[in-house]
N, C-alpha and C. Protein backbone atom coordinates (compact mmCIF):
# COMPACT_ATOMS: atom_id res chain seq x y z
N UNK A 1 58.97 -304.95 225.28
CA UNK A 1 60.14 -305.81 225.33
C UNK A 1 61.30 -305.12 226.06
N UNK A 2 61.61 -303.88 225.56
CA UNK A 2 62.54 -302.94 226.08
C UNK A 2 62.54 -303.23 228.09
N UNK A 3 60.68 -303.30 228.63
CA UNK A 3 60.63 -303.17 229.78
C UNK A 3 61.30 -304.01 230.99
N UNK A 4 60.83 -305.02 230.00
CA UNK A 4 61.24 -306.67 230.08
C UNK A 4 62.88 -306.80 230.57
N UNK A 5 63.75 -306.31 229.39
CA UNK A 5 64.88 -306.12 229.61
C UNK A 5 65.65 -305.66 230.46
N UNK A 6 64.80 -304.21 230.82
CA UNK A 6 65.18 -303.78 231.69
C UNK A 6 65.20 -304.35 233.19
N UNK A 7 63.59 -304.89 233.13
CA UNK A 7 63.61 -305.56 234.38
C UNK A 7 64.10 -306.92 234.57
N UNK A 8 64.88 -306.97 233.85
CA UNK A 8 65.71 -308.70 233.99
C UNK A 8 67.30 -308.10 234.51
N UNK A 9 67.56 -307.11 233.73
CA UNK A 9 68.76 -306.89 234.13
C UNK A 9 68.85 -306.19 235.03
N UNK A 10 67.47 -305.50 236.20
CA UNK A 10 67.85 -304.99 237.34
C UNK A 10 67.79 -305.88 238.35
N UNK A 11 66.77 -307.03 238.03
CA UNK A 11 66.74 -308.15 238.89
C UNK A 11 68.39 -309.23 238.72
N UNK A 12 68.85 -308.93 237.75
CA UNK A 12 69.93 -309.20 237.57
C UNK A 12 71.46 -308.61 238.70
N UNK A 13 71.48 -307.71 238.12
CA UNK A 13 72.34 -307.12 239.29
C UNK A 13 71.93 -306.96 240.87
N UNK A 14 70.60 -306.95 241.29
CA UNK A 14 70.13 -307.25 242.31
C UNK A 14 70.96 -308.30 242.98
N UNK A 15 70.49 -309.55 242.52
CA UNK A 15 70.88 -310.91 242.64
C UNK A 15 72.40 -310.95 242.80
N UNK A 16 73.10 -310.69 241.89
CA UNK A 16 74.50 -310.63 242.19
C UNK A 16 75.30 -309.84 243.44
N UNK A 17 74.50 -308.78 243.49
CA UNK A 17 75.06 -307.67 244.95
C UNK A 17 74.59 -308.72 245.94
N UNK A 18 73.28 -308.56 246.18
CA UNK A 18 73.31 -309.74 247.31
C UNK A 18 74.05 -311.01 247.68
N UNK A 19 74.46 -311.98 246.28
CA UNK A 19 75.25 -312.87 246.67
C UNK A 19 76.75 -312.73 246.95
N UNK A 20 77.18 -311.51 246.54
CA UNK A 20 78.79 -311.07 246.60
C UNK A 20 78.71 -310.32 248.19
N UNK A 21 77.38 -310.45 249.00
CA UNK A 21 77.50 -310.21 250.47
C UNK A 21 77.62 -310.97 251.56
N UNK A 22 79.24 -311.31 251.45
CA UNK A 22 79.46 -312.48 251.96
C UNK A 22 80.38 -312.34 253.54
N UNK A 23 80.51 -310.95 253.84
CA UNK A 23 81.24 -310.55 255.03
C UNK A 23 80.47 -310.92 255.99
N UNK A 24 81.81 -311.42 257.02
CA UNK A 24 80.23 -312.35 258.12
C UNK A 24 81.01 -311.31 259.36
N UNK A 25 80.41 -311.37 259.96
CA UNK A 25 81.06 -310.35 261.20
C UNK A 25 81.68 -311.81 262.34
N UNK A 26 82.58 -311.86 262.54
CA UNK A 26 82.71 -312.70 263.68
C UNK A 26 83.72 -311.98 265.00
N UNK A 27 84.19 -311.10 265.25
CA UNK A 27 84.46 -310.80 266.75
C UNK A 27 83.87 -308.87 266.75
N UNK A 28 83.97 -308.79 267.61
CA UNK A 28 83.89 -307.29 268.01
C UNK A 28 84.49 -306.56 269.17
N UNK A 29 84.76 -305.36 269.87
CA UNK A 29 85.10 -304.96 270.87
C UNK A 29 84.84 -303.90 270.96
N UNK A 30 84.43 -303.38 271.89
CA UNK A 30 83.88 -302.23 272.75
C UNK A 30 84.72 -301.52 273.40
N UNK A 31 84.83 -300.45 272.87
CA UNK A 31 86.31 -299.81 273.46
C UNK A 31 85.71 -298.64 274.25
N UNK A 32 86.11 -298.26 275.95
CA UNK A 32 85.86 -297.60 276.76
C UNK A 32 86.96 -297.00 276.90
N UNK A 33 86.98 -295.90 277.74
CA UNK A 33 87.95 -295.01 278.36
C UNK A 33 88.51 -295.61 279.92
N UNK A 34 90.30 -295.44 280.08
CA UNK A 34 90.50 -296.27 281.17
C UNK A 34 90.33 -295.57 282.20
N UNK A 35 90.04 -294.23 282.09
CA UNK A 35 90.00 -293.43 283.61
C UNK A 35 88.09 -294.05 284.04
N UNK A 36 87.57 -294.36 283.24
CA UNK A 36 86.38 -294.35 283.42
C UNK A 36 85.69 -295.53 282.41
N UNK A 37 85.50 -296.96 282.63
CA UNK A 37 85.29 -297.84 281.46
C UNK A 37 83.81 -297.67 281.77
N UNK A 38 82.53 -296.67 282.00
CA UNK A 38 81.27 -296.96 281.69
C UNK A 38 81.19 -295.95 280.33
N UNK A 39 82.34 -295.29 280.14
CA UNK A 39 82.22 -294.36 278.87
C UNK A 39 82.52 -294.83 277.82
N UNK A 40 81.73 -295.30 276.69
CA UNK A 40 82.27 -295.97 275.62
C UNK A 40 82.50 -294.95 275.24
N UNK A 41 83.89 -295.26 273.90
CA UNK A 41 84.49 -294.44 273.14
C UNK A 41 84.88 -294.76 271.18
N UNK A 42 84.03 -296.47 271.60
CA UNK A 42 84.27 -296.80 270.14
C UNK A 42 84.13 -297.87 269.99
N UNK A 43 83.71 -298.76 268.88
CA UNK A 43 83.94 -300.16 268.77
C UNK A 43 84.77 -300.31 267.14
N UNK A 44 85.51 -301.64 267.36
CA UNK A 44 85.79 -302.14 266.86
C UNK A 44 84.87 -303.86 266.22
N UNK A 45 84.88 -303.45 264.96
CA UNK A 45 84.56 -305.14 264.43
C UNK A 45 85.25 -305.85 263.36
N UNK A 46 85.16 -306.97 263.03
CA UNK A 46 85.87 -307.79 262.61
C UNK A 46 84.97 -308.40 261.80
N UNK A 47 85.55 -308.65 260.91
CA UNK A 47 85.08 -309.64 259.33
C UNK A 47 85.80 -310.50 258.71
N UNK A 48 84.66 -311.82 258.45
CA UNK A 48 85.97 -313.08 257.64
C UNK A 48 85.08 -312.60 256.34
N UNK A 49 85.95 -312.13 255.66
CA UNK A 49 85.93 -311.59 254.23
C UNK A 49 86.21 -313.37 253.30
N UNK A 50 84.98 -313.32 252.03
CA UNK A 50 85.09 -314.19 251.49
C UNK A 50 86.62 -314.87 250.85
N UNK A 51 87.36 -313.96 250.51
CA UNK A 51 89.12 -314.74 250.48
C UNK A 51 89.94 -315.24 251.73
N UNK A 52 89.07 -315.25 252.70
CA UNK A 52 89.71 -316.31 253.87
C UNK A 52 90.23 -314.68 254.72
N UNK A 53 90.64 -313.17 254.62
CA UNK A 53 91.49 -312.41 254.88
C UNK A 53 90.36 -311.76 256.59
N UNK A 54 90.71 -311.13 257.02
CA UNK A 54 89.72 -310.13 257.90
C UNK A 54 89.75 -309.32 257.91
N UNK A 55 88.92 -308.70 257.68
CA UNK A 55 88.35 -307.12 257.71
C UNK A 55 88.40 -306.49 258.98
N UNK A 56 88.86 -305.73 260.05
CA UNK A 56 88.47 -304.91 260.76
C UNK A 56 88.49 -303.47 260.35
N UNK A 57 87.16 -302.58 261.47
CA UNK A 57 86.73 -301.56 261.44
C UNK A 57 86.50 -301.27 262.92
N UNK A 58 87.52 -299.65 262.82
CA UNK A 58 87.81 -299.23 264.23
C UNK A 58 86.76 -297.82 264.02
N UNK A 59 85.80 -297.75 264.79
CA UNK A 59 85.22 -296.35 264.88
C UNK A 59 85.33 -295.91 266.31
N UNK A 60 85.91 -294.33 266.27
CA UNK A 60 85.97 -294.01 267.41
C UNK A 60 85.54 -292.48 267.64
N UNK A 61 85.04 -291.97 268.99
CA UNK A 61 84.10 -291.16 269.18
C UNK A 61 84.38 -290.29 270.43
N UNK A 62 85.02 -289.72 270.65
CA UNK A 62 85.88 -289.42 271.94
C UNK A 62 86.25 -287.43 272.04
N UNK A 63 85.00 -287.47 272.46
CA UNK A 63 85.06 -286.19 272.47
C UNK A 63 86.05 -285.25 273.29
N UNK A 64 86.30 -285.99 274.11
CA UNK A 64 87.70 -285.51 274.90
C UNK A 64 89.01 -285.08 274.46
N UNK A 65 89.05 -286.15 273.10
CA UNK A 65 90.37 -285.99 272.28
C UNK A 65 90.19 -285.32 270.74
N UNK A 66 89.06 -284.68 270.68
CA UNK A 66 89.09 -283.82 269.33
C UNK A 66 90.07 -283.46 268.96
N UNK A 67 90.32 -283.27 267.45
CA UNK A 67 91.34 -282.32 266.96
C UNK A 67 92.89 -282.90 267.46
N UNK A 68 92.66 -284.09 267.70
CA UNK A 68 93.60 -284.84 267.89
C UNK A 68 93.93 -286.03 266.94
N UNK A 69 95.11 -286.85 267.71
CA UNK A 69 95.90 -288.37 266.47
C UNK A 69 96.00 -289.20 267.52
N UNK A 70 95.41 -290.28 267.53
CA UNK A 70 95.37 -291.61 268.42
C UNK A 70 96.25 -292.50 267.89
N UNK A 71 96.75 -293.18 268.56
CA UNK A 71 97.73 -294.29 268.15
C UNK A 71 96.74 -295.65 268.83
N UNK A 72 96.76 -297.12 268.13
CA UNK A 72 95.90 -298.02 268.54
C UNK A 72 96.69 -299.07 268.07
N UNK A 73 96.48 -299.61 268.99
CA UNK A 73 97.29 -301.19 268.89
C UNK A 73 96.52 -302.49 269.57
N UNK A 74 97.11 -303.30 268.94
CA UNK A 74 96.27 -304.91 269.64
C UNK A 74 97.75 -305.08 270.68
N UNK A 75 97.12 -305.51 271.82
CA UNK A 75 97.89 -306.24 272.70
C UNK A 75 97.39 -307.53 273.43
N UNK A 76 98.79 -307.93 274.55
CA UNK A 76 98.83 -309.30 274.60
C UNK A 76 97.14 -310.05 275.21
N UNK A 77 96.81 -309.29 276.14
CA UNK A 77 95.76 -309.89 276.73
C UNK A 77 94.31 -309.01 276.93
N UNK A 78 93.21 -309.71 277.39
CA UNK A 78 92.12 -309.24 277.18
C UNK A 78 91.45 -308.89 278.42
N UNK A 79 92.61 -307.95 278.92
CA UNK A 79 92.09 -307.53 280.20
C UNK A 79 92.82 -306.07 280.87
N UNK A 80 91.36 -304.77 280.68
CA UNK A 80 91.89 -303.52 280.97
C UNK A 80 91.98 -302.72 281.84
N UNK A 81 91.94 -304.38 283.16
CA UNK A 81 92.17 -303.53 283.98
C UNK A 81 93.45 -302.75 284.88
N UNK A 82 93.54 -301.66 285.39
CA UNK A 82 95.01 -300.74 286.31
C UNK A 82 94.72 -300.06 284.50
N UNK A 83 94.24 -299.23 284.53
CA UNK A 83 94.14 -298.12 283.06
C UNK A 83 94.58 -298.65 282.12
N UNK A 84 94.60 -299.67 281.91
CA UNK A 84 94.68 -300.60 280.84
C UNK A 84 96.11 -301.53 280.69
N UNK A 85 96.70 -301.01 281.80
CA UNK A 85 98.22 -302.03 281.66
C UNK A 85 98.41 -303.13 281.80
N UNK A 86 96.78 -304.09 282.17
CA UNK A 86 96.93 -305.47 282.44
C UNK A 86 96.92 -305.99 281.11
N UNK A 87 96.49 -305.13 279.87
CA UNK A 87 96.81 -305.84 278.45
C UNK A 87 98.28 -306.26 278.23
N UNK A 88 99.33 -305.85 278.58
CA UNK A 88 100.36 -305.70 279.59
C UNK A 88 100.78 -305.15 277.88
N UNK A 89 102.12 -305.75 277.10
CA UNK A 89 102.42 -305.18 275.77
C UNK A 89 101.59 -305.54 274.51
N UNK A 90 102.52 -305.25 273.30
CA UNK A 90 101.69 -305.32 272.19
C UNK A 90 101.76 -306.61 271.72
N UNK A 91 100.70 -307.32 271.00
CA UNK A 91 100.55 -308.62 270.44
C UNK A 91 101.04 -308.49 269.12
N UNK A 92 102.57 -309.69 269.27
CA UNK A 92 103.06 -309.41 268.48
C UNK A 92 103.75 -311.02 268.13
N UNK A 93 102.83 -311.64 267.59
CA UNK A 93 102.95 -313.36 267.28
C UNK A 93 104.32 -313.83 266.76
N UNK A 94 104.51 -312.84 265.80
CA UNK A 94 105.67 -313.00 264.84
C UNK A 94 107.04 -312.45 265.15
N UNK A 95 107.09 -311.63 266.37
CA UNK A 95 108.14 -311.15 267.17
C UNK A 95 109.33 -310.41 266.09
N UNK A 96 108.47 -309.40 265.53
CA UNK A 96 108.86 -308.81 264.33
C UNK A 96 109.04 -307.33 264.70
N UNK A 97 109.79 -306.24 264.33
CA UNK A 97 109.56 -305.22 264.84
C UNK A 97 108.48 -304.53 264.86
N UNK A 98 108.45 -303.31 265.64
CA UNK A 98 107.13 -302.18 265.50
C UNK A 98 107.67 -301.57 264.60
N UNK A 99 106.56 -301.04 263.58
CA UNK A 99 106.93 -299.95 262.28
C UNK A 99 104.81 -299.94 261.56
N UNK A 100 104.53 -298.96 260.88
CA UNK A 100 103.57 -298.78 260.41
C UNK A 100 103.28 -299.83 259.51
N UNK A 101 101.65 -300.31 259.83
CA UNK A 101 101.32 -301.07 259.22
C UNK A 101 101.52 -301.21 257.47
N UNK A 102 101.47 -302.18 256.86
CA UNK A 102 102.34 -301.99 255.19
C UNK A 102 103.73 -301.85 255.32
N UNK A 103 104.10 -301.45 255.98
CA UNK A 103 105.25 -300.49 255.79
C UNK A 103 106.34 -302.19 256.18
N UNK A 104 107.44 -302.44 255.54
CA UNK A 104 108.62 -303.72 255.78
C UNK A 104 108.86 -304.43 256.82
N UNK A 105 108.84 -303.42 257.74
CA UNK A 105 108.94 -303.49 259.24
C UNK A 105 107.97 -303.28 260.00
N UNK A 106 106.74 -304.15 260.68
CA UNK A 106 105.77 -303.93 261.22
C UNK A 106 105.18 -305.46 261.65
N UNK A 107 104.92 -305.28 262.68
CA UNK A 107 104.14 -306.72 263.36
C UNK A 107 102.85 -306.68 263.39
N UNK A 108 101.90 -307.80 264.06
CA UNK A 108 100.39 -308.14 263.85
C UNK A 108 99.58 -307.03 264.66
N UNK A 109 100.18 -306.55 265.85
CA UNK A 109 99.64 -305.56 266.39
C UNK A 109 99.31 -304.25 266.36
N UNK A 110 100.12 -303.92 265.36
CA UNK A 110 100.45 -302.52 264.77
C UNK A 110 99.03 -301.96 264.29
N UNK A 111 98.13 -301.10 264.15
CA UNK A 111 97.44 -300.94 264.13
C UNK A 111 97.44 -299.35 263.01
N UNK A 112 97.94 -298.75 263.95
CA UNK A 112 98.08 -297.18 263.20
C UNK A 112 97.65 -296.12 264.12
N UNK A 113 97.89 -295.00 263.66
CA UNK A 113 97.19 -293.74 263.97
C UNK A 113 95.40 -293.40 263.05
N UNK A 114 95.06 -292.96 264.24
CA UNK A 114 93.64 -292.04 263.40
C UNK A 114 93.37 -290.96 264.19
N UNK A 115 92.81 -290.01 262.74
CA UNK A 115 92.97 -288.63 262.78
C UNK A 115 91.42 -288.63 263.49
N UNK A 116 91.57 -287.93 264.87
CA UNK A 116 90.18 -287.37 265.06
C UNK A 116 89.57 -286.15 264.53
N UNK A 117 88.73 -285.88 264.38
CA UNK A 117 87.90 -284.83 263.68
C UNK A 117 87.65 -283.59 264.80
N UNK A 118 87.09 -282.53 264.44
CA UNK A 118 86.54 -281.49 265.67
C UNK A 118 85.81 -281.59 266.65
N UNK A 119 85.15 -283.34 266.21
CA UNK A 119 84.47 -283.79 267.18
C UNK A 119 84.46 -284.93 268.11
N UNK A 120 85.65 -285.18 267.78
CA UNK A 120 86.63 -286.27 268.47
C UNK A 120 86.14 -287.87 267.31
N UNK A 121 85.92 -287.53 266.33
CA UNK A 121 85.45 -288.95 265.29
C UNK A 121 86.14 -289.18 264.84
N UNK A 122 86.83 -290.32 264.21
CA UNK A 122 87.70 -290.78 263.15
C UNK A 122 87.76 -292.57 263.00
N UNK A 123 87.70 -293.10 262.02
CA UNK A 123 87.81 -294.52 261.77
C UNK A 123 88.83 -295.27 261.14
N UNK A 124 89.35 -296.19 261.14
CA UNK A 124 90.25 -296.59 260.32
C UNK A 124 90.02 -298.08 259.81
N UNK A 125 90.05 -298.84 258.86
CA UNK A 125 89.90 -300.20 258.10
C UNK A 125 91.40 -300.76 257.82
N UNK A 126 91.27 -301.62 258.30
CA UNK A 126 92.90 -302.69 258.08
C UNK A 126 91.98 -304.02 257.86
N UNK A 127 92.67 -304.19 256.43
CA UNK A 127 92.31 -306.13 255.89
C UNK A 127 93.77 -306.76 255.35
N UNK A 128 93.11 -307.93 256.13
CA UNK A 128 94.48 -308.63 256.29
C UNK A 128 94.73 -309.88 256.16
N UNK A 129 95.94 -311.28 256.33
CA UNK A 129 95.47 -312.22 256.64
C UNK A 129 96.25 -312.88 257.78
N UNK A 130 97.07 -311.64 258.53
CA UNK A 130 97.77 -312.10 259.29
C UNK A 130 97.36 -312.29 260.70
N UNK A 131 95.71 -311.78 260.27
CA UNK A 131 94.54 -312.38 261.94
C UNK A 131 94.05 -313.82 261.43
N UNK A 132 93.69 -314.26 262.93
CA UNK A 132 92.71 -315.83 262.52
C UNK A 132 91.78 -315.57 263.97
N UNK A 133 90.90 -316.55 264.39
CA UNK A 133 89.86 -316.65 264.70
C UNK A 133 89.80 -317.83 265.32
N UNK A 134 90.83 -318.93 265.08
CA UNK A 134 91.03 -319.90 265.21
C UNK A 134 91.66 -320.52 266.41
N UNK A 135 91.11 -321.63 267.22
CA UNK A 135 91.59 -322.06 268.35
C UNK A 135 92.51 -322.52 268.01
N UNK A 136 93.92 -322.41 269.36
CA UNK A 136 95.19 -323.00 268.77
C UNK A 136 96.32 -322.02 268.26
N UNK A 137 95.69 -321.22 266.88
CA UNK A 137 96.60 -320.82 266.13
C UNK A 137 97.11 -319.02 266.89
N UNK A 138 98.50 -319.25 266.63
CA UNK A 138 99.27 -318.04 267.17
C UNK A 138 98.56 -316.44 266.60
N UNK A 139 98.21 -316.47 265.84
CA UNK A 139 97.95 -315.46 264.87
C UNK A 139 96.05 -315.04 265.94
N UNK A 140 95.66 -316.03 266.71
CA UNK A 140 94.18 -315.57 266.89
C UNK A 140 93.98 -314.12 267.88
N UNK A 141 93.44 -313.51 266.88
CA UNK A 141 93.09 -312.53 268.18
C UNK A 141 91.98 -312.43 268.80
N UNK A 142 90.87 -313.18 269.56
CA UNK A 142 90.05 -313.51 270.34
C UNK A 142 91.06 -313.33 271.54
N UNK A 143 90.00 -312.71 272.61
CA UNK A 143 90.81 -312.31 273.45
C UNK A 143 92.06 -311.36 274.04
N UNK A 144 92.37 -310.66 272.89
CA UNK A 144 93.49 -310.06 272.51
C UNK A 144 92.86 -308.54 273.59
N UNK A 145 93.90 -307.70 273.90
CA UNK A 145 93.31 -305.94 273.97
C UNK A 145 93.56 -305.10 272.95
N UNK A 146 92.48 -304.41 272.76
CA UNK A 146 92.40 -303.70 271.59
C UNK A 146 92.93 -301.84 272.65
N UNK A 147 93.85 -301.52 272.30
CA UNK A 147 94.57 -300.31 273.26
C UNK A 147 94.64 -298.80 272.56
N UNK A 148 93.26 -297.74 272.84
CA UNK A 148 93.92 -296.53 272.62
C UNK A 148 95.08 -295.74 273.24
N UNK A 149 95.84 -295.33 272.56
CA UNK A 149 97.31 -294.35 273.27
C UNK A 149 96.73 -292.85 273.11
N UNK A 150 96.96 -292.26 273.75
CA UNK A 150 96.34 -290.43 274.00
C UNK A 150 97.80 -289.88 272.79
N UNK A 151 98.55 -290.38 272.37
CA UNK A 151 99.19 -289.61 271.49
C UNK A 151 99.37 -290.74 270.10
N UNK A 152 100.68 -290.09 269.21
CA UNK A 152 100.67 -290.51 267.97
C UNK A 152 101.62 -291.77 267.95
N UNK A 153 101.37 -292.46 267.20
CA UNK A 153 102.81 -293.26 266.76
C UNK A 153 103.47 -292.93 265.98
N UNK A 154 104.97 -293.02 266.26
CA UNK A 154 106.10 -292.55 265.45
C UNK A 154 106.44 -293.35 264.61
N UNK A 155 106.17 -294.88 264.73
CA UNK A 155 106.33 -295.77 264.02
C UNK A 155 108.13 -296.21 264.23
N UNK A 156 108.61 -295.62 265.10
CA UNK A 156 110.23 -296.00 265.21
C UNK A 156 110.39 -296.77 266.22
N UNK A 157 110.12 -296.07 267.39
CA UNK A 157 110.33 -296.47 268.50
C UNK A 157 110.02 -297.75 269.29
N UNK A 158 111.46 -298.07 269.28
CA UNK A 158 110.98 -300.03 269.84
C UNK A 158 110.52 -300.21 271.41
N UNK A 159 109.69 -300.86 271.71
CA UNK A 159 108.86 -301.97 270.87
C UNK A 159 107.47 -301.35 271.05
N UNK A 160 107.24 -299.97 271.33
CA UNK A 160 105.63 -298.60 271.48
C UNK A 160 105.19 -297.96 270.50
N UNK A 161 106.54 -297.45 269.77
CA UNK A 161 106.30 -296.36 269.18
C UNK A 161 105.44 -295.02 269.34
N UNK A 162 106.34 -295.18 271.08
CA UNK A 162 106.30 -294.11 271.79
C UNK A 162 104.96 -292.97 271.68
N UNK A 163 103.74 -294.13 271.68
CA UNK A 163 102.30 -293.63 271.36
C UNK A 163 101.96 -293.08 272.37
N UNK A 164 102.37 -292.66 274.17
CA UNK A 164 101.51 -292.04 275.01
C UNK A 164 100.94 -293.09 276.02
N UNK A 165 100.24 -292.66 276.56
CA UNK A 165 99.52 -292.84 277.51
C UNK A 165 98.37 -293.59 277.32
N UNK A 166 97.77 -294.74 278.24
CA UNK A 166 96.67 -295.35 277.57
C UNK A 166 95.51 -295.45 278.00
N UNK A 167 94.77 -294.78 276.69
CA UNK A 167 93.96 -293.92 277.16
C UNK A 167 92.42 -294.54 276.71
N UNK A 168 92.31 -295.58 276.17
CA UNK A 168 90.95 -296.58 276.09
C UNK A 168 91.16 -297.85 275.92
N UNK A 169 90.48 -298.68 276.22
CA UNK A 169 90.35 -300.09 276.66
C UNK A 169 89.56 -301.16 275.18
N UNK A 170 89.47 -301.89 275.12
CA UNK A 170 88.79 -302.70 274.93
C UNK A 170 89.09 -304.29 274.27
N UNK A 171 87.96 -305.27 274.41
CA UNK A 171 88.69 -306.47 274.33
C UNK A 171 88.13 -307.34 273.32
N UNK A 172 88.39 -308.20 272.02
CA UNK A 172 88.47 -308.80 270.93
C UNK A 172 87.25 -309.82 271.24
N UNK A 173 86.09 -309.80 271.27
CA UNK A 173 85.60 -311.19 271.24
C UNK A 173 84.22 -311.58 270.48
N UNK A 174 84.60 -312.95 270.36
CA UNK A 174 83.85 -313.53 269.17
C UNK A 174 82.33 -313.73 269.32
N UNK A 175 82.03 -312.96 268.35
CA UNK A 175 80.21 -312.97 267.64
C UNK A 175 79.97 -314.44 267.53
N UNK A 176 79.14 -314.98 268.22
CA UNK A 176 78.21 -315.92 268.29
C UNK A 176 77.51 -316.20 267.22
């Protein structure tokens, strides 16, 4: 009987993990280097998380910049090319200041810093609900540029936060 039990309540929790796996992936982006876009350096993906919010996940891999702090931001358009300045500024729907994400003062684009490792690795997760997906709506970032800066954000400085130089590419688009 004991066995029984047991195996009801592992088929039990089984069942429940699987149905609470409800993250659907819907955009992604491929982030290259602008001196050179056949070098990937990272992707980004995106999730409609079952409370309506999105999940993105930035992994990046850039051995060039080890032992370094990237600054990353969404900007206006989805196109990297002239080293990435045709994204031209930052996407910023709500025309709100630049300041660190959470933080009072901060717009949709704001992204953050990530710490690279000795081996140029580091990732960062932002969930939110101030992305959509949605045709029409101001907030969509399909299409958007997803922009590494070769330095940090200060989080002050209007409207950059004086992140550097831009130093990888890539562009927002939706999983089929």
């Amino acid at each position: 009987m004991k066995k029984y039990l047991l195996s009801l309540a592992i088929a039990g929790v089984a069942l429940v993990s699987a149905c609470s796996k409800t993250d659907k992936e819907i955009a992604q982006a491929t982030l290259t280097e602008t001196a050179d876009n056949s070098k990937t350096i990272g992707t980004a993906k995106f999730y409609e998380l079952n409370n309506g919010k999105i999940k993105m996940d930035i992994e990046i891999d850039f051995a060039s910049r080890a032992d370094s702090t990237v600054a990353v931001h969404f900007h206006e358009h989805g196109d990297c090319g002239n080293m990435g300045e045709n994204t031209h500024g930052h996407w910023n729907p709500t025309n709100e200041a630049h300041g660190q994400w959470g933080s009072p003062a901060y717009h949709s684009g704001d992204i953050g810093n990530i710490v690279l490792d000795p081996n140029g690795k580091g990732k960062i997760s932002v969930t939110t609900d101030r992305w959509s997906v949605k045709d029409g709506e101001v907030t969509n970032i399909i299409g958007r540029g997803i922009i590494v800066h070769g330095g940090t954000d200060d989080y002050k400085t209007q409207p950059t936060g004086n992140s550097g130089p831009r130093v990888g590419c890539g562009v927002i688009e939706a999983v089929k």
